[in-house]
Protein backbone atom coordinates (compact mmCIF):
# COMPACT_ATOMS: atom_id res chain seq x y z
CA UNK A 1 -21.95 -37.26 -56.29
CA UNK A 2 -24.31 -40.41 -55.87
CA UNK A 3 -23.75 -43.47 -54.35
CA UNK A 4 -24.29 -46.85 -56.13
CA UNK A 5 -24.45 -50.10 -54.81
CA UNK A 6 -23.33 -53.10 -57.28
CA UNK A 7 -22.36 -56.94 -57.61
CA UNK A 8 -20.00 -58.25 -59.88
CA UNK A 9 -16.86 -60.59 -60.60
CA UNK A 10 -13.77 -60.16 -61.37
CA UNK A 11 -11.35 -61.55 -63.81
CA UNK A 12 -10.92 -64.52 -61.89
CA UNK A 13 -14.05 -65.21 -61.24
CA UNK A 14 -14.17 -64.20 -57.68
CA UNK A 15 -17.70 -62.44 -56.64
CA UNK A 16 -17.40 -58.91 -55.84
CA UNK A 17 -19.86 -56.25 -53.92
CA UNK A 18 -19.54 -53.48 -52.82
CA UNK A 19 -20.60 -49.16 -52.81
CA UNK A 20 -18.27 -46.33 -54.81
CA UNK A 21 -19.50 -43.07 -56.07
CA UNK A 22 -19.84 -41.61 -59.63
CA UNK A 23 -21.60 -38.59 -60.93
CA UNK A 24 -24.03 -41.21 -63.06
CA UNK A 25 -24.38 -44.94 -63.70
CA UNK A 26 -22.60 -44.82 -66.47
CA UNK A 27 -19.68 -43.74 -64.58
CA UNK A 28 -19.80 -46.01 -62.11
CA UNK A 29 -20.13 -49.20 -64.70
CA UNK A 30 -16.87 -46.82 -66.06
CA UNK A 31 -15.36 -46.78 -62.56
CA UNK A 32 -16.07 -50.78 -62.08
CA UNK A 33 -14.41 -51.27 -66.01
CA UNK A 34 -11.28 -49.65 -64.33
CA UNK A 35 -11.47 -51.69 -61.39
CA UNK A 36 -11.57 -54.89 -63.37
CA UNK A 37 -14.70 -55.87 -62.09
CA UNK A 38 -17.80 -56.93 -64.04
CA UNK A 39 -21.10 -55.53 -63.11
CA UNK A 40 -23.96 -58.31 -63.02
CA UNK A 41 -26.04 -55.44 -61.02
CA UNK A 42 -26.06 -52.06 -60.43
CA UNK A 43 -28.16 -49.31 -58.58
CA UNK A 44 -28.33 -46.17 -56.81
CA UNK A 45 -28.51 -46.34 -53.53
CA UNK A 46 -31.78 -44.02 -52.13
CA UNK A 47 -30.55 -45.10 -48.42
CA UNK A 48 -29.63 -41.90 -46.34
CA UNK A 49 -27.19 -43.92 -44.26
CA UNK A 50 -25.50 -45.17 -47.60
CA UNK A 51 -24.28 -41.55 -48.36
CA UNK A 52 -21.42 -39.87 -47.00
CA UNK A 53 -22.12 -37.65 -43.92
CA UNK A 54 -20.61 -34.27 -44.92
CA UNK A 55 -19.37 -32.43 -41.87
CA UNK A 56 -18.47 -28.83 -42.18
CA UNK A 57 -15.29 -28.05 -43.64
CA UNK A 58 -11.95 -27.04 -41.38
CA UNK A 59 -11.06 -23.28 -42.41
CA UNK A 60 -7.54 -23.99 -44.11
CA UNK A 61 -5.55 -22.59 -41.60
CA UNK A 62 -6.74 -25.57 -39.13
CA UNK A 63 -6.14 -28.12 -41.88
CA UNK A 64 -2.49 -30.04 -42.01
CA UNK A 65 0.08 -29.34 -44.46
CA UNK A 66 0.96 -32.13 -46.60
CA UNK A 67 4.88 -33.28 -45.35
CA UNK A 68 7.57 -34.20 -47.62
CA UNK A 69 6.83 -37.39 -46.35
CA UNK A 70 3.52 -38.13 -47.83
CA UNK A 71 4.72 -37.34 -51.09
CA UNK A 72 7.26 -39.83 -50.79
CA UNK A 73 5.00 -42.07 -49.47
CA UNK A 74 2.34 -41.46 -52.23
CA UNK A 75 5.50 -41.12 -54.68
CA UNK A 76 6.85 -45.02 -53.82
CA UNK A 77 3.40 -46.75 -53.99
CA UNK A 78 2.37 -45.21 -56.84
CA UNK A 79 5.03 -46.55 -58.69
CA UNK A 80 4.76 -50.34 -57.48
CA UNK A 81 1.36 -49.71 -58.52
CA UNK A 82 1.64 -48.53 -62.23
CA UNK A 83 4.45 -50.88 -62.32
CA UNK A 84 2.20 -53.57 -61.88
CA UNK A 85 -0.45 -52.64 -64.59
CA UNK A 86 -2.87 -51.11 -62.79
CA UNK A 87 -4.96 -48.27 -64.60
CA UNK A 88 -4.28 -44.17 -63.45
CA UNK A 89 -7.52 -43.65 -62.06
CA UNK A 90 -7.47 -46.62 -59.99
CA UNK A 91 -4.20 -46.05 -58.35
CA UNK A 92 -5.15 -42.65 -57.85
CA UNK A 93 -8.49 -44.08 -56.29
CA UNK A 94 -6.58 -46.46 -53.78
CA UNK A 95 -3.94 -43.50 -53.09
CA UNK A 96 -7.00 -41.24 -52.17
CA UNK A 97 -8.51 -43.44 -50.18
CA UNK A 98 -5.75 -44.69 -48.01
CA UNK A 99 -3.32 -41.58 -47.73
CA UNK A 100 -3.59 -40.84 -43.73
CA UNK A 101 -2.82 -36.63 -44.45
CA UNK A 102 -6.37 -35.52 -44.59
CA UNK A 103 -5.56 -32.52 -46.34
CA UNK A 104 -3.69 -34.68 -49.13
CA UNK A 105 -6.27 -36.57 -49.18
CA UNK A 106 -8.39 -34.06 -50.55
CA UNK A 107 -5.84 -32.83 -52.97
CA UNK A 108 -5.58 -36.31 -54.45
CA UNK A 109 -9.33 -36.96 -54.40
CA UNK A 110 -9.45 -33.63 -56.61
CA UNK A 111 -6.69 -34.76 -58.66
CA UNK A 112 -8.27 -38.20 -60.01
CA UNK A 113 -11.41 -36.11 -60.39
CA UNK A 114 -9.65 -33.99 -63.08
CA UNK A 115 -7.94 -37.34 -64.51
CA UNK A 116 -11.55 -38.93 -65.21
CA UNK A 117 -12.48 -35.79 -67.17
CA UNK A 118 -9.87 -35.76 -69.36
CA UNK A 119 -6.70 -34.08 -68.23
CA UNK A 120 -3.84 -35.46 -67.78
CA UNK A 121 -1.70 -36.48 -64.66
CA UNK A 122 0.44 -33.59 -64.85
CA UNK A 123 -1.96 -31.12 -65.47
CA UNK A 124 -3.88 -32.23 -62.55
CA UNK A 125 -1.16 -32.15 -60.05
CA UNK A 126 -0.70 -28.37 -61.09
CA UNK A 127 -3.94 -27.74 -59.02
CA UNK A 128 -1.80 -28.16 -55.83
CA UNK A 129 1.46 -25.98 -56.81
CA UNK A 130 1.79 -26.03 -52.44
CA UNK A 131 2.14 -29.68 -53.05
CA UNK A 132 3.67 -30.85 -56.73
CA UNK A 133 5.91 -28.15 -56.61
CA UNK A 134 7.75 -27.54 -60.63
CA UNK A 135 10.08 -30.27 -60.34
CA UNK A 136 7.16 -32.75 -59.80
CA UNK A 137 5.19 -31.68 -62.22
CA UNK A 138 7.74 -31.42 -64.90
CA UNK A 139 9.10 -35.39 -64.32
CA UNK A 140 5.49 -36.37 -64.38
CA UNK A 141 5.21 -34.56 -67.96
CA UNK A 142 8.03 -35.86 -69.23
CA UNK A 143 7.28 -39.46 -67.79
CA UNK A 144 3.62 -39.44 -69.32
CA UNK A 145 4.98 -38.21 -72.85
CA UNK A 146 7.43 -41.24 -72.79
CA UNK A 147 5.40 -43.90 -71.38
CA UNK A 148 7.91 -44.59 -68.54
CA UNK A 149 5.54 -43.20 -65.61
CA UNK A 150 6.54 -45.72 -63.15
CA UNK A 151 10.28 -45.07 -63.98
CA UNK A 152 9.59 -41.10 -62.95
CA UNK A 153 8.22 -41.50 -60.08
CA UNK A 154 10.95 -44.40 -58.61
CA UNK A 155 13.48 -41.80 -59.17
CA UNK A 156 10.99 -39.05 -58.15
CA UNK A 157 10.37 -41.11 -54.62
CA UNK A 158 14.18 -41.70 -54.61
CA UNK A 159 14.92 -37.98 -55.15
CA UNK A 160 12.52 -37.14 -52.80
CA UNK A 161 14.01 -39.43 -50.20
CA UNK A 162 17.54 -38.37 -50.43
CA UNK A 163 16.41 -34.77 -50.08
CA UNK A 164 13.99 -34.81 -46.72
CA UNK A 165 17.32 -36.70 -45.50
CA UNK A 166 19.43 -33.53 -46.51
CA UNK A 167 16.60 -31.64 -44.88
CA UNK A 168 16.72 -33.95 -41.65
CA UNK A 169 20.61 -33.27 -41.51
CA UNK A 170 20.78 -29.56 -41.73
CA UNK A 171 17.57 -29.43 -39.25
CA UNK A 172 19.39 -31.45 -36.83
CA UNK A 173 22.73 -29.94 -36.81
CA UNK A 174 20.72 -26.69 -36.04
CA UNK A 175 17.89 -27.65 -33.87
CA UNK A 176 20.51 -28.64 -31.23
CA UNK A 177 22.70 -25.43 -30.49
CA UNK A 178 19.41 -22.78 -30.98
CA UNK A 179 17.56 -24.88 -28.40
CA UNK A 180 20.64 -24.88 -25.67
CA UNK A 181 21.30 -21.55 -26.42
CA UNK A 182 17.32 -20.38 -25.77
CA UNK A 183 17.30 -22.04 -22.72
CA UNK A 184 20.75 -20.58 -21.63
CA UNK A 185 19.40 -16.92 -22.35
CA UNK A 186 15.84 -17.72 -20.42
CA UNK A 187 17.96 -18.94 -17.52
CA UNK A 188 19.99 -16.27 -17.45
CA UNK A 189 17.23 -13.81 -17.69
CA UNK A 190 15.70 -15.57 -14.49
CA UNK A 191 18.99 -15.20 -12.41
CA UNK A 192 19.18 -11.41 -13.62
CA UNK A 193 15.03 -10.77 -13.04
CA UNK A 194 14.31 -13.05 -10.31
CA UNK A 195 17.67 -13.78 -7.91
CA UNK A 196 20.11 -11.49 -8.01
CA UNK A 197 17.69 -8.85 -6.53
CA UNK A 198 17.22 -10.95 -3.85
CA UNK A 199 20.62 -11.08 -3.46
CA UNK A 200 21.01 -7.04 -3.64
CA UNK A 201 18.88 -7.17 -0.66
CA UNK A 202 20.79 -9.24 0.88
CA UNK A 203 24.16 -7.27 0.37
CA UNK A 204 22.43 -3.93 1.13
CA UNK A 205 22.45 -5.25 5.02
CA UNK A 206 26.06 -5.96 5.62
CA UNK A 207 27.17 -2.61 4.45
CA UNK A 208 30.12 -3.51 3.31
CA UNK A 209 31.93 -2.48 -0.20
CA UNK A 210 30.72 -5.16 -2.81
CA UNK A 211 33.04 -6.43 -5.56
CA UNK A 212 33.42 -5.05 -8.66
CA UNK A 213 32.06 -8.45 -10.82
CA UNK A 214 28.97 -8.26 -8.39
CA UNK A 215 28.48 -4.83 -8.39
CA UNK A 216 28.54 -5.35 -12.32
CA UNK A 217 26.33 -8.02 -12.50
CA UNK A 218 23.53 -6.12 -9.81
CA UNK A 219 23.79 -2.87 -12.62
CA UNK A 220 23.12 -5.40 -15.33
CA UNK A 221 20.05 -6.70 -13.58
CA UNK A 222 18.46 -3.24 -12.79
CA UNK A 223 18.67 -2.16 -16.20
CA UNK A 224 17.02 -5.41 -17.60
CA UNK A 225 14.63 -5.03 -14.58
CA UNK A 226 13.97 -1.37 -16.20
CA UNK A 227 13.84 -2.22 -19.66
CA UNK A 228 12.69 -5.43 -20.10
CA UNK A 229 9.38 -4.33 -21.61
CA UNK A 230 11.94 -2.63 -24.34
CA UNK A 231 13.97 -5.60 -24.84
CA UNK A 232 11.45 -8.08 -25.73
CA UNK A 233 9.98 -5.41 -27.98
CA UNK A 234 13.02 -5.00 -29.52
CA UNK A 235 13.45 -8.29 -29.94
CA UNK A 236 10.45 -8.97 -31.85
CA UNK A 237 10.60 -6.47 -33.41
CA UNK A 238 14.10 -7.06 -35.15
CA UNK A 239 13.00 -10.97 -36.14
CA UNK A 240 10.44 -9.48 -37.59
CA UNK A 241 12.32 -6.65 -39.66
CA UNK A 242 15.14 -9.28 -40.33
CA UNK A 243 12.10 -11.40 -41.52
CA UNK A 244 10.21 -8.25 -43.53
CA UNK A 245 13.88 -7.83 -45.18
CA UNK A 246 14.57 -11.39 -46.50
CA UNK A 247 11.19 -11.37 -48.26
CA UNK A 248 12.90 -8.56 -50.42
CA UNK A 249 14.92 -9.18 -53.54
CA UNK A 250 17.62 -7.42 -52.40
CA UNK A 251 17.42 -8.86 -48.53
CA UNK A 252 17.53 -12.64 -49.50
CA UNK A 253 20.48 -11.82 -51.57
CA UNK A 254 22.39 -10.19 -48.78
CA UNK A 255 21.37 -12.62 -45.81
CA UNK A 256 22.16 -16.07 -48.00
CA UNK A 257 25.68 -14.40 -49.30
CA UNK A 258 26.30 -13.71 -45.36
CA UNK A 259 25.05 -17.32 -44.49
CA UNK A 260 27.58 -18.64 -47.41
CA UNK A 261 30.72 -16.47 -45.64
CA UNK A 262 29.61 -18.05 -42.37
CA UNK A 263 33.44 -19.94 -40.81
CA UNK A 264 31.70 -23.25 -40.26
CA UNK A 265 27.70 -23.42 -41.34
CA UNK A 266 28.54 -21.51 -44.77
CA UNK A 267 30.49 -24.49 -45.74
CA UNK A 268 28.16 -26.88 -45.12
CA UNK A 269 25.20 -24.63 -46.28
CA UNK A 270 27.41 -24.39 -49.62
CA UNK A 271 27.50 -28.28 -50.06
CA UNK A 272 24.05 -29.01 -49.25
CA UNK A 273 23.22 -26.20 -51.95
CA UNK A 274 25.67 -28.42 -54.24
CA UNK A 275 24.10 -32.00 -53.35
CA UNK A 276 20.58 -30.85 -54.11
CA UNK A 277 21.39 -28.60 -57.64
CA UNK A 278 23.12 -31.85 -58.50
CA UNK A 279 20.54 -33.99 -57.41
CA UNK A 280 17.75 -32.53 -59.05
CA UNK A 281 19.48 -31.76 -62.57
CA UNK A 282 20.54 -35.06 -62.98
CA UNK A 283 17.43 -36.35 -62.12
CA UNK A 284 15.31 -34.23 -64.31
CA UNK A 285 18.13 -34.62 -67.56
CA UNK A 286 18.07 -38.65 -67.16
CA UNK A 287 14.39 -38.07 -67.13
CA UNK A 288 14.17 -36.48 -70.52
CA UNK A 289 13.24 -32.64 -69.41
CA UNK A 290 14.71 -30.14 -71.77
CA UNK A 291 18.40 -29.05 -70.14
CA UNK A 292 17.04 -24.94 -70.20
CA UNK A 293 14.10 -25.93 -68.44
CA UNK A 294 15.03 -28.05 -65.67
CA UNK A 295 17.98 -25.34 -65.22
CA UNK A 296 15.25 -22.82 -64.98
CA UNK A 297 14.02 -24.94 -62.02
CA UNK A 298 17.30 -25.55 -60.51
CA UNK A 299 17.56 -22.25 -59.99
CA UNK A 300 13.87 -21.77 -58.16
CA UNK A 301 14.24 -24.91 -55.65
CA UNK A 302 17.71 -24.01 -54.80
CA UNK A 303 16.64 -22.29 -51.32
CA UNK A 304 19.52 -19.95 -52.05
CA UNK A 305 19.77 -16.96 -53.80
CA UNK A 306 23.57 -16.58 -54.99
CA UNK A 307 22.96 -20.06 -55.86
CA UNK A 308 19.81 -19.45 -57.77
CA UNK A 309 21.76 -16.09 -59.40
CA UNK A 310 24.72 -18.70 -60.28
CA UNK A 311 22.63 -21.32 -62.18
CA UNK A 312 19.93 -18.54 -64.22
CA UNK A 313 23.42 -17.02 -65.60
CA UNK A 314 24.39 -20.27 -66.45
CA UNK A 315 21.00 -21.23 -68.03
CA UNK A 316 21.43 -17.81 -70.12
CA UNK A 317 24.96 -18.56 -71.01
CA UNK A 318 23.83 -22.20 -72.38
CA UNK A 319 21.17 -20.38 -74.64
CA UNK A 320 24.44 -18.37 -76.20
CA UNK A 321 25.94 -21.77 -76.72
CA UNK A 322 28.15 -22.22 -74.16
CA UNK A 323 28.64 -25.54 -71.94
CA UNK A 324 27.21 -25.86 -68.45
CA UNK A 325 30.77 -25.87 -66.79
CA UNK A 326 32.10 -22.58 -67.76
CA UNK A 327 29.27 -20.25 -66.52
CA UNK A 328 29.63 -23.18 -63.03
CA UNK A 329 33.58 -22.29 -63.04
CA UNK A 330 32.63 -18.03 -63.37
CA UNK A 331 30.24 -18.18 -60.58
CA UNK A 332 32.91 -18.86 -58.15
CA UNK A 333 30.05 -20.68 -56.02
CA UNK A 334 30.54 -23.95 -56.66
CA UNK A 335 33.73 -25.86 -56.02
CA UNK A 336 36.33 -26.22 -58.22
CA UNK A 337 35.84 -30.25 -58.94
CA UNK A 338 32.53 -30.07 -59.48
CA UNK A 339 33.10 -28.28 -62.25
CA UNK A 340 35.63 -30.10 -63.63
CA UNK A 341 32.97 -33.20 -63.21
CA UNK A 342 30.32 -31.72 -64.64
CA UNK A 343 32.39 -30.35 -67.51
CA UNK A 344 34.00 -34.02 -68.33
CA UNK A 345 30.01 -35.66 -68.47
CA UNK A 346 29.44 -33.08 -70.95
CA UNK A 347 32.32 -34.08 -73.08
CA UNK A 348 31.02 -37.92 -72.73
CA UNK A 349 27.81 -37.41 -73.19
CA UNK A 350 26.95 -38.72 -69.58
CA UNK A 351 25.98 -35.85 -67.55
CA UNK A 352 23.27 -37.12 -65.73
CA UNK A 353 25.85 -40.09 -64.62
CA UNK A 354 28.01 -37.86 -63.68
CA UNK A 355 25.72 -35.43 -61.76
CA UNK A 356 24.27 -38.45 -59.96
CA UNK A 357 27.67 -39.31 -58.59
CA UNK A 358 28.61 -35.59 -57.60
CA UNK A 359 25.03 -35.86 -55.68
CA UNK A 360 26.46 -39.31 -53.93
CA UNK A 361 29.69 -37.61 -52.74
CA UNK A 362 28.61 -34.39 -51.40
CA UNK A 363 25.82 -36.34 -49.73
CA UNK A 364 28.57 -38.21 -47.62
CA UNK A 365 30.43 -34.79 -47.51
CA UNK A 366 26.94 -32.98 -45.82
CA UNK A 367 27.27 -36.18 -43.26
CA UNK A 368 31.11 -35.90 -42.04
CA UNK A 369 30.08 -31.94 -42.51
CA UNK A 370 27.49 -32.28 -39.91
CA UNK A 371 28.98 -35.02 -37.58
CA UNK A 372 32.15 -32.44 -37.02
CA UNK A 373 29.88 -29.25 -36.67
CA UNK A 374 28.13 -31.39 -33.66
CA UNK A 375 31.51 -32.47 -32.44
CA UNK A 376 33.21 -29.16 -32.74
CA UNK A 377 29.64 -27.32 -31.51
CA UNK A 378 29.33 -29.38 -28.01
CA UNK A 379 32.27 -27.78 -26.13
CA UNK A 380 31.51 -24.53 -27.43
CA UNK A 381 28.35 -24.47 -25.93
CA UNK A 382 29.10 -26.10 -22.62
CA UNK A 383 31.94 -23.65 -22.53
CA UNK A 384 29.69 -20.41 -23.27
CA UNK A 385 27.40 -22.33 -20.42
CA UNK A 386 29.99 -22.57 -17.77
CA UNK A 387 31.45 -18.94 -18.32
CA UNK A 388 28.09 -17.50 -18.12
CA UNK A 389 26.18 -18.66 -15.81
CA UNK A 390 29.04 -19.41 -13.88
CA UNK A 391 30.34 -16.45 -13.80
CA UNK A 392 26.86 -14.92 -12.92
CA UNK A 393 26.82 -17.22 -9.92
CA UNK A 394 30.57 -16.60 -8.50
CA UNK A 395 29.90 -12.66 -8.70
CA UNK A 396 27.12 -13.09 -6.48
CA UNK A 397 28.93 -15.37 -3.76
CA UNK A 398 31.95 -13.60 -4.41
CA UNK A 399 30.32 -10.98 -0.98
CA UNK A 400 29.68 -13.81 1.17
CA UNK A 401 33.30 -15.76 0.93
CA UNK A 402 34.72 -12.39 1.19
CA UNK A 403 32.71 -12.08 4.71
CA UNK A 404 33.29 -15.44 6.02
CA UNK A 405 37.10 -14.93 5.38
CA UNK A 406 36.84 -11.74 7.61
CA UNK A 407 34.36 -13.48 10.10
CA UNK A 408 37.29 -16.39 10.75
């Protein structure tokens, strides 16, 4: 890829100069044509210092994954951009250069590459499936074939945006009870390793008879002394089988059915599952993707497999000319209402209305969902806290109250 050097003005008159790259000359004055700018002067430039230092490559392990955020990002300005008349390749150009993900960088560098030789947006973005995952791709495909790009990818930024706040929800309802229950465990494991020997020491002097809740708690911490090689084996060993299994057909069904019957999370695991198959159908149907299709990937973004399970059957019942609620209603996944919803926008002809307003109201359902789970989840935990490692801490003083009592 050379570098040229050229002068020019734009529509308005106003000088321009400046450096890009371009396989020729011709595809720079192509490049410049794009950019609204014309060229009075153009050259190569022979300068060493001109060119773009290439230093070596990260191995992609090293390299950062593009977040949900960039793409919504990339997804919002894009549209202002098109919106405002500016060509493909050019907002592609500006989007490469400015996106602060190095590693999407790259991918978007690629992808106007493979715009300027022909192929279309869509096609394009299919080079980075990690990325512009089906859905993407799809609304893209439909948006180019319609001439409404800019339309897409609004709702595309605003899909994307409700979503990573779904995502946010879940992760935070979640993130808070594992992380006070690791720490709990690690403390305890410290009492048990560390201080109750100490304590056993301690008790092995007065040679008296020990209670039985300390003489429990001093067995508990010789056998975790003994086998605490074996217990962080085993451990590891079953988050990794559990992890091995899930990967299997027949694991991921069994693991998201159990997460589904959970009291509490299955509930609100079941109606983020709802917001986001909403969500994206009625996105992709008011975007003009064929209904089989965008049921087909429904079912592969729903995270879920009974939910993926419940929306292929109804995707095969649809192609045996049935409606979309009856397979829904069969499932016995999804809630009775939505159903009933989904079934009435069929009969008006405004489904993708319809799903955009089930989408609204389970969106406020995931938030009173996970506002009660933290409320209900608090107490709980400080509860499971104080009986613990309180009671860990009473059985050891339990000896030395008993002692002063005799001593006065």
């Amino acid at each position: 890829m050379a570098v040229f050097k050229y002068e020019g003005r734009t529509a308005g008159g106003e000088a321009k100069k400046g450096t890009l790259e371009a396989p020729d000359q011709n595809a720079a004055r192509q490049r410049l044509r794009e950019m609204r700018i014309q060229a009075t002067s153009i050259s190569e430039s022979k300068s060493g210092l001109s060119r773009e230092i290439k230093l070596p490559a990260l191995p992609s392990f090293l390299k950062p994954g593009v977040k949900l955020r960039d793409l919504v990002i990339f997804s919002r300005q894009f549209a202002t951009m098109i919106d405002s008349g500016l060509p493909l390749v050019q907002c592609l150009d500006i989007q490469a250069t400015q996106a602060e993900n190095p590693t999407f960088r790259e991918q978007l560098k690629v992808v106007k590459e493979k715009v300027e030789s022909g192929s279309t947006f869509a096609e394009a973005l299919k080079s980075w499936p990690m990325t512009f995952d089906d859905l993407y791709v799809n609304l893209v495909a439909a948006g180019e074939v319609g001439g409404m790009l800019d339309t897409i990818m609004t709702r595309l930024a605003a899909y994307l945006e409700k979503n990573q706040k779904l995502i946010r929800q879940v992760k935070g309802a979640m993130t808070y009870p594992v992380i006070v229950i690791i720490v709990a465990t690690l403390v305890v494991a410290i009492l048990l390793l560390k201080v109750v020997p100490q304590f056993e020491d301690m008790f092995a002097d007065f040679g008296a008879a020990l209670p039985a809740p300390t003489l429990f708690v001093i067995a508990v911490s010789k056998w975790l002394q003994a086998n605490f090689i074996y217990c962080v084996i085993g451990i590891v060993a079953t988050v990794w089988g559990v992890g091995r299994f899930y990967r299997t057909q027949r694991g991921k069904l069994m693991i998201d059915k159990l997460l589904l019957q959970l009291p509490v999370f299955g509930e609100l695991l079941t109606k983020v599952a709802v917001a986001r198959f909403t969500r994206t159908l009625g996105t992709m149907v008011s975007s003009g993707v064929p209904i089989l299709e965008a049921l087909g990937i429904c079912g592969r973004t729903a995270g879920n497999k009974v939910i993926e399970n419940a929306i292929n059957k109804v995707s095969a019942s649809i192609s045996e000319g049935r409606t979309i609620a009856e397979p829904l209603a069969e499932s016995k996944v999804f809630p009775s209402m939505v159903c009933q919803m989904i079934s009435v926008g069929e009969a008006t002809g405004a489904l993708d209305t319809m799903l955009g307003k089930i989408a609204d109201f389970y969106d406020e359902e995931v938030d009173t969902a996970v506002e009660g789970l933290t409320a209900m989840i608090e107490p709980m935990i400080m509860a499971f806290l104080g009986i613990v490692i309180g009671g860990l801490v009473i059985a050891m003083y339990m000896p030395i109250f008993e002692m002063a009592g005799h001593i006065g």
